[in-house]
Protein backbone atom coordinates (compact mmCIF):
# COMPACT_ATOMS: atom_id res chain seq x y z
CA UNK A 1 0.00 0.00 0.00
CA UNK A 2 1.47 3.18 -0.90
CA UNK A 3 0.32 6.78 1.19
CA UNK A 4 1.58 9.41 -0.96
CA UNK A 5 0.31 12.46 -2.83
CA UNK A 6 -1.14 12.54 -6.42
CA UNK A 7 1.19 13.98 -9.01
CA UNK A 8 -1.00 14.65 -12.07
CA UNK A 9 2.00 15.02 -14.20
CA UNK A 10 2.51 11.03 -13.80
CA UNK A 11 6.00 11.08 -12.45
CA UNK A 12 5.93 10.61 -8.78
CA UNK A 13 3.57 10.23 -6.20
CA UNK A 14 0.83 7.92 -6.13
CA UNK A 15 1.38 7.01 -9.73
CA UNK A 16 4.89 6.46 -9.88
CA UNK A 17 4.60 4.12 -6.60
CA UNK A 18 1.91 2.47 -8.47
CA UNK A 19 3.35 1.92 -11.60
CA UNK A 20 6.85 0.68 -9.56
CA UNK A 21 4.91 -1.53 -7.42
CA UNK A 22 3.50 -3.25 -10.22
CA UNK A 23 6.46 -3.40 -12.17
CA UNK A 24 8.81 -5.06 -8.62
CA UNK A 25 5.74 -7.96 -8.66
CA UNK A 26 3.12 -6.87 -6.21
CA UNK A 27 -0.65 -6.08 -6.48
CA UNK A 28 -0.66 -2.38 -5.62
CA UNK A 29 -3.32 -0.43 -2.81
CA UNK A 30 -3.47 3.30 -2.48
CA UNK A 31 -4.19 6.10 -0.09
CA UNK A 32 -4.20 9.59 -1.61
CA UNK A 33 -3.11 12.02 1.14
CA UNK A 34 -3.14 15.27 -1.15
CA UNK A 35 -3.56 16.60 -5.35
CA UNK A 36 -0.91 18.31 -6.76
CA UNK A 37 -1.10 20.34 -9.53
CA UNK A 38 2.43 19.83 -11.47
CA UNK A 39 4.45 18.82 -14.27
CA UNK A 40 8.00 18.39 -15.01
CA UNK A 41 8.93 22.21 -14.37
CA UNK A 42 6.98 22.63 -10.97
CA UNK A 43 4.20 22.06 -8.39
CA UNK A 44 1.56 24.88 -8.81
CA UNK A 45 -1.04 24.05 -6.46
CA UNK A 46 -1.26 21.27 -3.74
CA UNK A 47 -5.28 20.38 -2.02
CA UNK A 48 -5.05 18.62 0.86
CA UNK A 49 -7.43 15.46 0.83
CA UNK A 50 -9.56 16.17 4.43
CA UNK A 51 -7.59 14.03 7.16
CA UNK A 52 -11.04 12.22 8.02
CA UNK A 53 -11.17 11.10 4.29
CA UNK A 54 -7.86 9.78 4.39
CA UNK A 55 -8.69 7.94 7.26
CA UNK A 56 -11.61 6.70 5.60
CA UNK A 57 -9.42 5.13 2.79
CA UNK A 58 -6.85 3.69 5.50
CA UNK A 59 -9.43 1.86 7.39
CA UNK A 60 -11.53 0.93 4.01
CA UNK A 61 -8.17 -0.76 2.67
CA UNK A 62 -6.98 -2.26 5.96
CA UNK A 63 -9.97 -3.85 7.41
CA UNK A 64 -10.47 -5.64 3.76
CA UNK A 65 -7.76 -6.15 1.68
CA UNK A 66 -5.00 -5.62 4.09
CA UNK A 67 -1.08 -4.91 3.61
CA UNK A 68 2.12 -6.96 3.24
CA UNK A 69 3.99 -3.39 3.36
CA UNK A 70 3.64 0.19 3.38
CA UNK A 71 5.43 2.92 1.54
CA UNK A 72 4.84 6.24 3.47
CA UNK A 73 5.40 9.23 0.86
CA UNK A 74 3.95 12.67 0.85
CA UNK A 75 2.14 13.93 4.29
CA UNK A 76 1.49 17.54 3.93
CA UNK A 77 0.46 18.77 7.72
CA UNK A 78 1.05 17.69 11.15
CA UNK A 79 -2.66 16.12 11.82
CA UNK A 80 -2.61 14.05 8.72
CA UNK A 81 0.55 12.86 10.37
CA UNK A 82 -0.82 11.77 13.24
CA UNK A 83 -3.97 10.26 12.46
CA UNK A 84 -1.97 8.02 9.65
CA UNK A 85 0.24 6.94 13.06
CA UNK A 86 -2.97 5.98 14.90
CA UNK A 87 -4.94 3.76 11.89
CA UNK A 88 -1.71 1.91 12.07
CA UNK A 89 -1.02 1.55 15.41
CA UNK A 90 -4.72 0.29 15.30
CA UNK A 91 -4.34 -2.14 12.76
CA UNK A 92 -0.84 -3.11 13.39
CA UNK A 93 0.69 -2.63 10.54
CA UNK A 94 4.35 -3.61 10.07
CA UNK A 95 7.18 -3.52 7.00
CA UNK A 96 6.65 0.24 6.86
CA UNK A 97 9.15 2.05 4.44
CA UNK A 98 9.49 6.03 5.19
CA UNK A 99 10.11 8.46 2.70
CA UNK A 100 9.85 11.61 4.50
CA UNK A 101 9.33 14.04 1.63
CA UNK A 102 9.47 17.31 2.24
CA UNK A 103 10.46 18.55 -1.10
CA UNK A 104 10.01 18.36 -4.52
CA UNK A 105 12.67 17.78 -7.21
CA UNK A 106 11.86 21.34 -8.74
CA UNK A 107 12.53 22.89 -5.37
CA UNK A 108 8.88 23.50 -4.65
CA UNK A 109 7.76 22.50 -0.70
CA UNK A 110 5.46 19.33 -0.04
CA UNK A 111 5.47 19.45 3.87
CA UNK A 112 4.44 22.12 6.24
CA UNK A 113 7.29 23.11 8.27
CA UNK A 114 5.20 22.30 11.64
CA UNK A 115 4.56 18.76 10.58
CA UNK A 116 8.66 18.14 11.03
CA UNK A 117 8.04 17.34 14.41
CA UNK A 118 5.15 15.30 14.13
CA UNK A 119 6.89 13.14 11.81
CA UNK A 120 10.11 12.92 13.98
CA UNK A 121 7.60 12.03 16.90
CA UNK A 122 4.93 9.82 15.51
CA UNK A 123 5.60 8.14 12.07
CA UNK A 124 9.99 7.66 11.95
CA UNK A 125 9.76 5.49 15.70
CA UNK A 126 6.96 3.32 13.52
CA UNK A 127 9.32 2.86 10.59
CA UNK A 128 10.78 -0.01 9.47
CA UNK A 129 13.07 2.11 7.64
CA UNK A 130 13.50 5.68 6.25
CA UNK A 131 14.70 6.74 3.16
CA UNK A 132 16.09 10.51 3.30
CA UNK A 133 18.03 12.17 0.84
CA UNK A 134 20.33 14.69 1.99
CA UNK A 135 18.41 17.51 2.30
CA UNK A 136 15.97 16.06 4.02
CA UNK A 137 18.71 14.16 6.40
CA UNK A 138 19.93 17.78 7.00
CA UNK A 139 16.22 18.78 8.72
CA UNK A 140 15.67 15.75 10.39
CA UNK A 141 18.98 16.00 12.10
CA UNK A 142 19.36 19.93 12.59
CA UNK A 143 22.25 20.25 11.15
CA UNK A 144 24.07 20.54 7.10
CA UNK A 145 24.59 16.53 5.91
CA UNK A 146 26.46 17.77 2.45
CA UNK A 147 29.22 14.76 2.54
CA UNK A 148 29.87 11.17 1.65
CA UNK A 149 32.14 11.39 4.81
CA UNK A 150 28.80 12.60 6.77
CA UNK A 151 26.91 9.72 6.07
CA UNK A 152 28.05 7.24 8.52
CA UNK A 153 27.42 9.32 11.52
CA UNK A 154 24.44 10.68 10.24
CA UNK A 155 22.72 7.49 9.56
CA UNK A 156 23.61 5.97 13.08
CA UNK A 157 21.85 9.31 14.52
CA UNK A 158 18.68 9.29 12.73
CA UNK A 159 18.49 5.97 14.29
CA UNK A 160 17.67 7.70 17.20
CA UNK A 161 15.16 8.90 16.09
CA UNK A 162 13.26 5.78 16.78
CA UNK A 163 13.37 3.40 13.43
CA UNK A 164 14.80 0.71 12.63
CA UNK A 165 17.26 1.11 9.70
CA UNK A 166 18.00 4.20 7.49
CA UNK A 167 19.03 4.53 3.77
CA UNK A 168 20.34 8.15 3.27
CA UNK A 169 20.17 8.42 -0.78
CA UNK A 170 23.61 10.16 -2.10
CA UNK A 171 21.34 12.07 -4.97
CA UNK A 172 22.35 14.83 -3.86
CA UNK A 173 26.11 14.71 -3.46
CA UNK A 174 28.47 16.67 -5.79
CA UNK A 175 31.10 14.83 -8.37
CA UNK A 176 30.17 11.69 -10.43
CA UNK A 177 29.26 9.31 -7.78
CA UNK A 178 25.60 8.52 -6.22
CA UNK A 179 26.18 6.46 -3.12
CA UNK A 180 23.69 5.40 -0.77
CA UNK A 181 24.50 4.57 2.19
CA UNK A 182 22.38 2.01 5.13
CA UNK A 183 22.69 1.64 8.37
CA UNK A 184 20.95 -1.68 10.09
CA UNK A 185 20.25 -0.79 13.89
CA UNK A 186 19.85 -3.88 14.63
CA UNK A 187 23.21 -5.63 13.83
CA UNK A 188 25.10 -2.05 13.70
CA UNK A 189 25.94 -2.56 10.22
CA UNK A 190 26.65 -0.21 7.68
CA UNK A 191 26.29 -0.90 4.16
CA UNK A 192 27.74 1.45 1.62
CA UNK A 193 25.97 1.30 -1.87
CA UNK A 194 27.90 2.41 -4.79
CA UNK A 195 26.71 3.79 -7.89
CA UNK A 196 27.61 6.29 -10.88
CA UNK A 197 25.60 9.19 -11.53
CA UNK A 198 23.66 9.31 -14.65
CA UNK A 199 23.88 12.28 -16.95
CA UNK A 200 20.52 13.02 -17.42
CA UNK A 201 17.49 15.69 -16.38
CA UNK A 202 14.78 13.03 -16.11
CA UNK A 203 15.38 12.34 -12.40
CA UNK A 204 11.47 13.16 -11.35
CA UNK A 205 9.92 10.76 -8.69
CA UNK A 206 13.34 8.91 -8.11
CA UNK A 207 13.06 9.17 -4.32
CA UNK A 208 9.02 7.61 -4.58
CA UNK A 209 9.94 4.94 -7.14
CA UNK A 210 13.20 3.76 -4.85
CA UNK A 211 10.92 3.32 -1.71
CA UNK A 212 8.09 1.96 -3.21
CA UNK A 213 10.68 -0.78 -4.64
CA UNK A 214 11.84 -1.26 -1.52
CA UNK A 215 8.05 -1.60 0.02
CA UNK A 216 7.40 -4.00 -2.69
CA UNK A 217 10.07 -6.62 -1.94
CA UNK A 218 10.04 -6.46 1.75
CA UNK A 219 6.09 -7.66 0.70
CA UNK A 220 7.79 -10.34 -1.39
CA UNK A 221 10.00 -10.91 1.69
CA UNK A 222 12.82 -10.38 1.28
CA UNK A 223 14.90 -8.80 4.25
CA UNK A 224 15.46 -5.04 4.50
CA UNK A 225 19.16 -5.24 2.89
CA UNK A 226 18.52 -7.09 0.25
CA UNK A 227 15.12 -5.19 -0.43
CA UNK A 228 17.31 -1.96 -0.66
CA UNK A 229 19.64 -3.64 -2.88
CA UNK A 230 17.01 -5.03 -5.11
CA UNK A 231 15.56 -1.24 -5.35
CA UNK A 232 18.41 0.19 -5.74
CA UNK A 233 19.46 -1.90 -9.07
CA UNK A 234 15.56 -1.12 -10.36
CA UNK A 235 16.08 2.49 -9.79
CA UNK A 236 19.37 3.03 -12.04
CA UNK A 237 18.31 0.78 -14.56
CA UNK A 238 14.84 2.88 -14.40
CA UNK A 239 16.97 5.80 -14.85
CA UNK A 240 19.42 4.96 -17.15
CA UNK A 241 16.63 3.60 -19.38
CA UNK A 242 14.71 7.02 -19.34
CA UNK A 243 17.35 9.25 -19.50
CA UNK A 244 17.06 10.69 -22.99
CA UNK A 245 13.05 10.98 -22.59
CA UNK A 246 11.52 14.34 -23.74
CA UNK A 247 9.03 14.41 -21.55
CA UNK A 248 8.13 18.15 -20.45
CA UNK A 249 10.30 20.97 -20.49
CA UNK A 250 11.52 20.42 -16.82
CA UNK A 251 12.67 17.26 -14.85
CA UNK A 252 11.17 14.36 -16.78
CA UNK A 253 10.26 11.02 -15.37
CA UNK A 254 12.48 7.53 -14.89
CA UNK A 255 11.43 4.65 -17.05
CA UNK A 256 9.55 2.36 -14.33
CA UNK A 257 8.91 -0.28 -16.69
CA UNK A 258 11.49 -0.52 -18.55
CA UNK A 259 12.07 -4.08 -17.76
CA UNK A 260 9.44 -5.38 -19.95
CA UNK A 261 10.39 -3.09 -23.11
C-alpha cells in the first residue's frame, strides 16, 4: 500500500509508486493524502485530501484487503501525520518504508514546516526504515549533511530517532558518484551502496519509485538489505533507461517499466 500524494503530471507520487509496485511484482493499494497540480517544471497548487477522508481510505483498505507493506510518501500537515500513526497503530501494521518528503525535485515544498516534528515524533519510531536524501537528512537531524564522509554518523543518529534502519540516498552529493549509504540498527551494520551518476534531467519521482521498490520486496520478503539492494538496481536501470526521454520541459520522469520493453 502506498500513502503518498497525487502527481497529475505522472511522475511521482501515487502514480509512480503504483506503476513501480507493479512493475517489482506486487498487487498495488493506495491512499491519496493530497492533489498536486504539477508537471516536469513545478508544483503549482497542492489540495489537501480532508484528514477524516484519508482515514476513511486507510481503514476501508486495511480492514479488507490488508497490507504486506507500506510505503509512506507525501504527508502535507502535522494532523494528517498523526492520524496516519494511529490507523496503524490500530491495525498493526508492520514492513513500513518512510520516505519523508518534504520537497520536490523542482525545489517546490510538499510538507508544512510544523509537521517536522510530528513526523520525527509519531511516524519515523513506527518505521521499518527511512529513506532521506540529503536535504531532508539535514532537517531531520538539525544540522548541514552535504558529505559522503557525513553519512556514517548521520545514519547511526537518525536511528535515534526511533526506526529501525536508514538509507540516506547520495542524490544529492556533488562529483560523479551517487552512493547510498544504510545503516541496520539492529546488527550495527553499515552498508555502503555504490553507484555512478547518470547524466541526465529526467530524475522526477526517483526518491518515490526507490521506496516503493523497496516496500514492494520487503512484501515479497525479502529482508530489508537485500530489499534496498534489489531497489536500488531497479532504480538506475529505471533511470538509465529514461534518461534521454523528452518528456516536459523540466525534470522528466524515470522509465519504471522498462524491464518489460
Amino acid at each position: 500500500m502506498t500513502i503518498a500524494g497525487s502527481d497529475s503530471g505522472g511522475g511521482a507520487g501515487i502514480q509512480a509508486d503504483l506503476k513501480t509496485i507493479a512493475a517489482n511484482g506486487c498487487y498495488g493499494l493506495s491512499v491519496i493524502t493530497a492533489l498536486t497540480a504539477q508537471n516536469t517544471v513545478g508544483v503549482s497548487g497542492i489540495h489537501p485530501v480532508p484528514v477524516a477522508f484519508v482515514q476513511q481510505q486507510l481503514e476501508a483498505v486495511l480492514s479488507d484487503i490488508g497490507t504486506d507493506a507500506v510505503k509512506i510518501g507525501m504527508l502535507f500537515s502535522p494532523e494528517l501525520i498523526l492520524t496516519i500513526a494511529e490507523v496503524l497503530e490500530t491495525f498493526h501494521v508492520t514492513n513500513i518504508v518512510l520516505d519523508p518528503v518534504m520537497v520536490a525535485t523542482s525545489g517546490d515544498k510538499l510538507l508544512q514546516d510544523d509537521a517536522i516534528n510530528a513526523l520525527k515524533t509519531a511516524l519515523i519510531p513506527r518505521a521499518d526504515i527511512i529513506t532521506p536524501n540529503l536535504p531532508e537528512a539535514s532537517v531531520l537531524l538539525g544540522r548541514e549533511i552535504n558529505s559522503l564522509d557525513m553519512l556514517n554518523q548521520a545514519a547511526r543518529d537518525l536511528c535515534q530517532l526511533g526506526c529501525k534502519n536508514v538509507l540516506i540516498k547520495g542524490g544529492h552529493l556533488e562529483g560523479q558518484a551517487s552512493d547510498d549509504c544504510l545503516y541496520l540498527s539492529e546488527t550495527d551494520e553499515m552498508i555502503f551502496l555504490p553507484a555512478k551518476r547518470i547524466a541526465t534531467n529526467n530524475t522526477h519521482g526517483t526518491g518515490c519509485t526507490l521506496s516503493s521498490s523497496i516496500a514492494a520486496h520487503i512484501a515479497r520478503g525479502y529482508g530489508v538489505a537485500e530489499a534496498v539492494q534489489k531497489a536500488k538496481e531497479y532504480i538506475h536501470g529505471a533511470i538509465a533507461a529514461g534518461a534521454d526521454y523528452l518528456i516536459g520541459r523540466g525534470h522528466g520522469p524515470v522509465h519504471h517499466f522498462y524491464k518489460f520493453h
